[in-house]
Protein backbone atom coordinates (compact mmCIF):
# COMPACT_ATOMS: atom_id res chain seq x y z
CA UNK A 1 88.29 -51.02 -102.15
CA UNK A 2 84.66 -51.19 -103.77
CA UNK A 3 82.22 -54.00 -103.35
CA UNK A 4 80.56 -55.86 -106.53
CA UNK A 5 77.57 -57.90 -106.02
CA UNK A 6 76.80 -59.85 -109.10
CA UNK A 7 73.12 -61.11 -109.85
CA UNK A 8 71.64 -60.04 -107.33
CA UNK A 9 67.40 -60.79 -106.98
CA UNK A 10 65.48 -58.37 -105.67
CA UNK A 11 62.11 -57.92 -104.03
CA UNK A 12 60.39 -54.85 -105.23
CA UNK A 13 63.50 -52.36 -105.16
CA UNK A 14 63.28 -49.20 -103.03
CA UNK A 15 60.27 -50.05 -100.58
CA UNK A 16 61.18 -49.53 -96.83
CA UNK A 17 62.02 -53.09 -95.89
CA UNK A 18 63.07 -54.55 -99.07
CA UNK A 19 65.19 -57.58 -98.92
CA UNK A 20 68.54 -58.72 -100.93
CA UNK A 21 69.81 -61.93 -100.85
CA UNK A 22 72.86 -63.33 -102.75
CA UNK A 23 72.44 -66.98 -104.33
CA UNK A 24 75.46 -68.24 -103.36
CA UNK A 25 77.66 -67.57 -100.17
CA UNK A 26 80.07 -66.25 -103.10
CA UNK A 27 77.95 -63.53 -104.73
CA UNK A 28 79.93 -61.34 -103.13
CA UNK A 29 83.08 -59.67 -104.17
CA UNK A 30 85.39 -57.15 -103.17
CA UNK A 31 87.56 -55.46 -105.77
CA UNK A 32 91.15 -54.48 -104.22
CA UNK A 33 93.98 -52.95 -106.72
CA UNK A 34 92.15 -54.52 -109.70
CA UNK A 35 91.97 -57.65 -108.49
CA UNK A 36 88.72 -59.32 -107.29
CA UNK A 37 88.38 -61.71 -104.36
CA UNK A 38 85.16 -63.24 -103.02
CA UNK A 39 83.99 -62.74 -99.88
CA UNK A 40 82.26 -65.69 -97.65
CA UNK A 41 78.67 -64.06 -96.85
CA UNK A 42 77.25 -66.58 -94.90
CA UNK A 43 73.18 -66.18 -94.74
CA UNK A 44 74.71 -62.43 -96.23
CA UNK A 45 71.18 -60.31 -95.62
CA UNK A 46 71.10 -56.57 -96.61
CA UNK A 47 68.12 -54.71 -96.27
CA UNK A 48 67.45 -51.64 -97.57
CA UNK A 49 66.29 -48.47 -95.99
CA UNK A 50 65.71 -50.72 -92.97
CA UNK A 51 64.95 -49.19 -89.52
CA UNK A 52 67.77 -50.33 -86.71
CA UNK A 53 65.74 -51.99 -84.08
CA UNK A 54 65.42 -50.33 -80.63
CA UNK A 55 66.67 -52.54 -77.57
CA UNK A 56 66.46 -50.35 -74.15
CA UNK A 57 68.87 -53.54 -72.51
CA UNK A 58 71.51 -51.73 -75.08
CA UNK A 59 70.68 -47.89 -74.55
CA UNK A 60 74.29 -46.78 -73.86
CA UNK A 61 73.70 -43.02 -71.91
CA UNK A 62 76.73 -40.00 -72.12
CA UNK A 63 77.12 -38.55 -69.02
CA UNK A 64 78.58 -34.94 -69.63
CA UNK A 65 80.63 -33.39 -66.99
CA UNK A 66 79.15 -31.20 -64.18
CA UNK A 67 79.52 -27.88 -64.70
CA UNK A 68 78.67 -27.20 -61.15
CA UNK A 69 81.57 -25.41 -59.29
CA UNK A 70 82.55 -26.87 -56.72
CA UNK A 71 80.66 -25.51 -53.15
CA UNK A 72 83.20 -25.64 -50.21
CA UNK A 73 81.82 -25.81 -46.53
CA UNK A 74 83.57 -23.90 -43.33
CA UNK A 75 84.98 -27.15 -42.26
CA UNK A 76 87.17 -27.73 -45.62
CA UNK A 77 88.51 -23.99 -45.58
CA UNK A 78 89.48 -24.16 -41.84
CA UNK A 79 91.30 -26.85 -42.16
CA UNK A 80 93.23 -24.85 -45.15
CA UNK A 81 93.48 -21.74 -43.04
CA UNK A 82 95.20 -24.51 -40.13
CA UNK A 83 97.51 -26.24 -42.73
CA UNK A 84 99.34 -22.99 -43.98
CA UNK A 85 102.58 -22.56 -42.84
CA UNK A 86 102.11 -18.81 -42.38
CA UNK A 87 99.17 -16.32 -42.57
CA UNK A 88 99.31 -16.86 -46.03
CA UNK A 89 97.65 -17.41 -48.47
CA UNK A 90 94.63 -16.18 -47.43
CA UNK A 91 91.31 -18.53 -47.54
CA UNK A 92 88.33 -17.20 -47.03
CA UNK A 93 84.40 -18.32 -48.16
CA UNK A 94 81.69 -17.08 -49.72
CA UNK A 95 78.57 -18.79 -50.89
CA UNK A 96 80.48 -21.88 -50.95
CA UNK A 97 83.24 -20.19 -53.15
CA UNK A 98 86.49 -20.02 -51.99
CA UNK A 99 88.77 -17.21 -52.64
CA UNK A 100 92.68 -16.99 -52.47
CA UNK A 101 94.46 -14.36 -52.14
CA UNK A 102 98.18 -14.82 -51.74
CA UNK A 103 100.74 -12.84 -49.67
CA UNK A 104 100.14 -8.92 -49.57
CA UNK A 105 102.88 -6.82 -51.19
CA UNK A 106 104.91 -4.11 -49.37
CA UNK A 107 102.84 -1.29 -49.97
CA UNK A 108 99.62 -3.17 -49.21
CA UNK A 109 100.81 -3.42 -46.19
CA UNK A 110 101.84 0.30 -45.54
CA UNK A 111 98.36 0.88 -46.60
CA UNK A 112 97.22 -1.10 -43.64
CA UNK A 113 99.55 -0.36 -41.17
CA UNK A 114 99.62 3.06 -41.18
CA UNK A 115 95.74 3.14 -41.24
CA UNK A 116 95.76 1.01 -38.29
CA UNK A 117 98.36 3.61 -36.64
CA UNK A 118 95.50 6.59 -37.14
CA UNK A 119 92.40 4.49 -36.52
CA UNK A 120 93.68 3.44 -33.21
CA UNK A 121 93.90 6.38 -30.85
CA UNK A 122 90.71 7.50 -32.40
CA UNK A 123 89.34 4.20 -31.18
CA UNK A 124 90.66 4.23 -27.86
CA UNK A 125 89.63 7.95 -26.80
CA UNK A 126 86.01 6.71 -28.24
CA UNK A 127 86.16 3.84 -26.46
CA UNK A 128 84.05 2.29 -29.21
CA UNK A 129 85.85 -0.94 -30.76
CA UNK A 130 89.07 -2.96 -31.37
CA UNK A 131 91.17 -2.88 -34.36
CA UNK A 132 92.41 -6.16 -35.44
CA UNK A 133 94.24 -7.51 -38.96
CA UNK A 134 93.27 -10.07 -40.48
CA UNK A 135 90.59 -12.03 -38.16
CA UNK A 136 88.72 -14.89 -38.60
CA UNK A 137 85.05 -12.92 -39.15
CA UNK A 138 81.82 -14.96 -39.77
CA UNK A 139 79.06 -12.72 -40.51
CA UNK A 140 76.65 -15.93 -41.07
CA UNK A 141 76.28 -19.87 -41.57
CA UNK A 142 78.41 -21.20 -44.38
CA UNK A 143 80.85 -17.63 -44.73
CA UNK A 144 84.50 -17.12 -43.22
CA UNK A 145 86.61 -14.03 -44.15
CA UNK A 146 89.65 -12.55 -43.22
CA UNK A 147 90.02 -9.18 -43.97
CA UNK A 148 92.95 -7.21 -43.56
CA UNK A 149 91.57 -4.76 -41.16
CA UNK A 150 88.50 -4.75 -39.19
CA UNK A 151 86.99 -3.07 -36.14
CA UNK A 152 84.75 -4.70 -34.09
CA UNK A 153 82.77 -3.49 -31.00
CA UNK A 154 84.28 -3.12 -27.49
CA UNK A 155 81.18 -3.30 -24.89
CA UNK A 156 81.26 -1.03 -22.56
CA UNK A 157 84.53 0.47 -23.36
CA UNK A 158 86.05 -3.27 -22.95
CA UNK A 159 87.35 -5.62 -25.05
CA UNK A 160 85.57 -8.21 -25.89
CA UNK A 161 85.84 -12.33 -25.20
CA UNK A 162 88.30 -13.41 -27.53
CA UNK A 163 86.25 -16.91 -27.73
CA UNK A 164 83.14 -14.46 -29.20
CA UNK A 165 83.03 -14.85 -32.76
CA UNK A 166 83.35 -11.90 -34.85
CA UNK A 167 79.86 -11.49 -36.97
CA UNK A 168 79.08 -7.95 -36.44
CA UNK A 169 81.99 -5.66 -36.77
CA UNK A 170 81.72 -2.17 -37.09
CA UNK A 171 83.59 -1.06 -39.97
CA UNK A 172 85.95 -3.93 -42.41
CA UNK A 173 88.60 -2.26 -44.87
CA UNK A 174 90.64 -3.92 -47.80
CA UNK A 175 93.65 -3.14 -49.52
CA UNK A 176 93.10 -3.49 -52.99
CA UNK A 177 95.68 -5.81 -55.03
CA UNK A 178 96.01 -6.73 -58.85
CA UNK A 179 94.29 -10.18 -57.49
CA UNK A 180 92.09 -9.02 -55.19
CA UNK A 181 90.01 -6.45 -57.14
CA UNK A 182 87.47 -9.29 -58.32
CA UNK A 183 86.58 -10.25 -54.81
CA UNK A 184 87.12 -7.32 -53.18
CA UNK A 185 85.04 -4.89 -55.15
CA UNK A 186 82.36 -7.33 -56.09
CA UNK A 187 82.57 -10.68 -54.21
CA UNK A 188 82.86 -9.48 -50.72
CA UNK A 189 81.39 -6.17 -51.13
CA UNK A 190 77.64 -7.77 -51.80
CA UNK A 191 78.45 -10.04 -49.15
CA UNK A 192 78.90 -7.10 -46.36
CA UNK A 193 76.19 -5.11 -47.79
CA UNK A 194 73.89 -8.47 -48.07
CA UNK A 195 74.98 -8.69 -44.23
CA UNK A 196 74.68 -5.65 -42.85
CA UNK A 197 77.90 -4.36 -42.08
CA UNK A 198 77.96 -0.41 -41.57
CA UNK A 199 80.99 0.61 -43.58
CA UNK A 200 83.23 -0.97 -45.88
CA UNK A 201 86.34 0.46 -47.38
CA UNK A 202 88.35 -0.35 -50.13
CA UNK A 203 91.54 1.26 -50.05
CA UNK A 204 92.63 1.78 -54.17
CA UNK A 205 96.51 2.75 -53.55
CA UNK A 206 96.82 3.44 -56.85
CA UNK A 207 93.98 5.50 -57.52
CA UNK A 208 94.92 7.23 -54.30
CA UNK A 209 91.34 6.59 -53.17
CA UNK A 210 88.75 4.83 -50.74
CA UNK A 211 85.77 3.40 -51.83
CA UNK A 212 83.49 3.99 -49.19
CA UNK A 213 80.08 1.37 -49.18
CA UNK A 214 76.88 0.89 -46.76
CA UNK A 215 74.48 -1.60 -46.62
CA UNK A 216 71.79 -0.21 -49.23
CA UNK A 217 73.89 1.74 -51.58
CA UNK A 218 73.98 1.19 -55.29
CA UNK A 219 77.26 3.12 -55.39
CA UNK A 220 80.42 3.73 -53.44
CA UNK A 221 81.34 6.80 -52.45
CA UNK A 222 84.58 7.65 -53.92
CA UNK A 223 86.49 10.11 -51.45
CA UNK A 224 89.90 11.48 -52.38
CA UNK A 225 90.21 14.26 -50.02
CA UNK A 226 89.28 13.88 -46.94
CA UNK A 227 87.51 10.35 -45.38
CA UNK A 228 84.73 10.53 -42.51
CA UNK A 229 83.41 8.01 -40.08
CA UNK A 230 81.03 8.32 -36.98
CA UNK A 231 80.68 5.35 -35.87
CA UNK A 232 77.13 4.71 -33.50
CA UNK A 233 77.81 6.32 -30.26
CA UNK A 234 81.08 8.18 -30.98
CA UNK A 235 81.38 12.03 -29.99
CA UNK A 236 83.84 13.26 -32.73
CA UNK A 237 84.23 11.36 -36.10
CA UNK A 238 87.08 10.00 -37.46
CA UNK A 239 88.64 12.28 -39.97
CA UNK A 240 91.38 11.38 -42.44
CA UNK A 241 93.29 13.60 -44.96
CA UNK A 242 93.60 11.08 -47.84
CA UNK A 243 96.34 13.00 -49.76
CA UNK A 244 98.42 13.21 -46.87
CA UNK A 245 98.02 9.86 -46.19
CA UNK A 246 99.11 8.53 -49.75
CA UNK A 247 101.65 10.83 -49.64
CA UNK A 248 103.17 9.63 -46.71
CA UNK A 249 103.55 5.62 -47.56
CA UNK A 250 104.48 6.75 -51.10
CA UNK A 251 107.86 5.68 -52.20
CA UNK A 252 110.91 7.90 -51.00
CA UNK A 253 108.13 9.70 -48.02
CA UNK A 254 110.31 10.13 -44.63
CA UNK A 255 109.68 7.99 -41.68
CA UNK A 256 107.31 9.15 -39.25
């Protein structure tokens, strides 16, 4: 379709504000297939180059979406972690993140359990902590985690009040998974270091390693032979042959 407009005065063409007025309300045609038909223009006013006027009642704003994640508070992840039917998945906070980890695989948990089977008579001759899996550990305002092992201290030789909260624990350890690597190498790890906590391990099965951090370090220590912690107050430290160990949750080892 193209437009004709026949006869057309003008006011001084091509000056900002110029105006064109047909002399007729029929001056104005629109050719369609070849045929023309005239088009009602009623006080028809074009203006060229014009400005559009500015009216701030019509300013119409886009509001783009917020690209803020969303920041979760203790309070919404509880009631997660009191919801699940099981101990899984696991829900713990940090920063207002939340992280998910879903249900450990078989030989995550031989990596735990049979650490837990040579951390605790160490623990109990030192009379220095409790083991536990998977508690609810706070180390400040606005955190929750639930690692899957953790020591915390026994006063005295005693265990503690189970109604204590758990926000400084002597050593946490993780099992890594292929879901799990993101939050527990990098997430958590700053976290514990941010916090304080004295060691953290992360136990790479396949690697056949631990990745041993402290609170200042810049690296882990990457031990593959044999693992040592002293814990404050111990008499002996805590020694671990780490081949041995992978060896014996590998599959096909003998029960022990």
């Amino acid at each position: 379709m193209c437009l004709r407009f026949p006869n057309l005065p003008r006011k001084s063409e091509g000056h900002k504000g110029d105006l064109v007025r047909g002399s007729r309300q029929s001056d104005c045609f629109a050719t369609i297939g070849g045929d023309s038909m005239p088009i009602a223009a009623n006080s028809m006013a074009i203006v060229a180059h014009a400005e559009l006027p500015y009216h701030p009642e019509a300013e119409q704003l886009m509001v783009m979406p917020s690209l803020q994640p969303r920041r979760w508070t203790v309070r919404e992840v509880s009631r997660l972690i009191d919801a699940r039917p099981a101990y899984t998945p696991r829900y713990e906070l940090v920063n207002g993140e939340l992280l998910v980890t879903p249900a450990p695989t078989r030989r995550h948990q031989r990596v735990i359990i049979q650490l837990a089977f040579r951390l605790q008579p160490y623990l109990t001759v030192q009379r220095v902590g409790e083991l536990l899996l998977g508690p609810d550990v706070r180390l400040r305002e606005g955190t929750l985690f639930e690692p899957d092992l953790c020591i915390v201290p026994a006063p005295d030789g005693r265990l503690d009040k189970t109604s204590n909260p758990i926000s400084h624990p002597l050593l946490i350890c993780e099992a890594l998974s292929p879901r799990s690597v993101r939050h527990d190498r990098f997430t958590k790890r700053r976290a514990f270091q941010r916090d304080g906590v004295p060691d953290y391990w992360v136990v790479d099965g396949a690697a056949g390693t631990f990745e041993v951090w402290h609170p200042h370090a810049e690296r882990a220590e990457l031990i593959d032979s044999r693992l040592t912690w002293r814990p404050a107050g111990c008499t002996e430290p805590f020694e671990l042959d780490v081949k041995a160990f992978f060896a014996s949750i590998a599959d096909g080892a003998p029960l022990r």
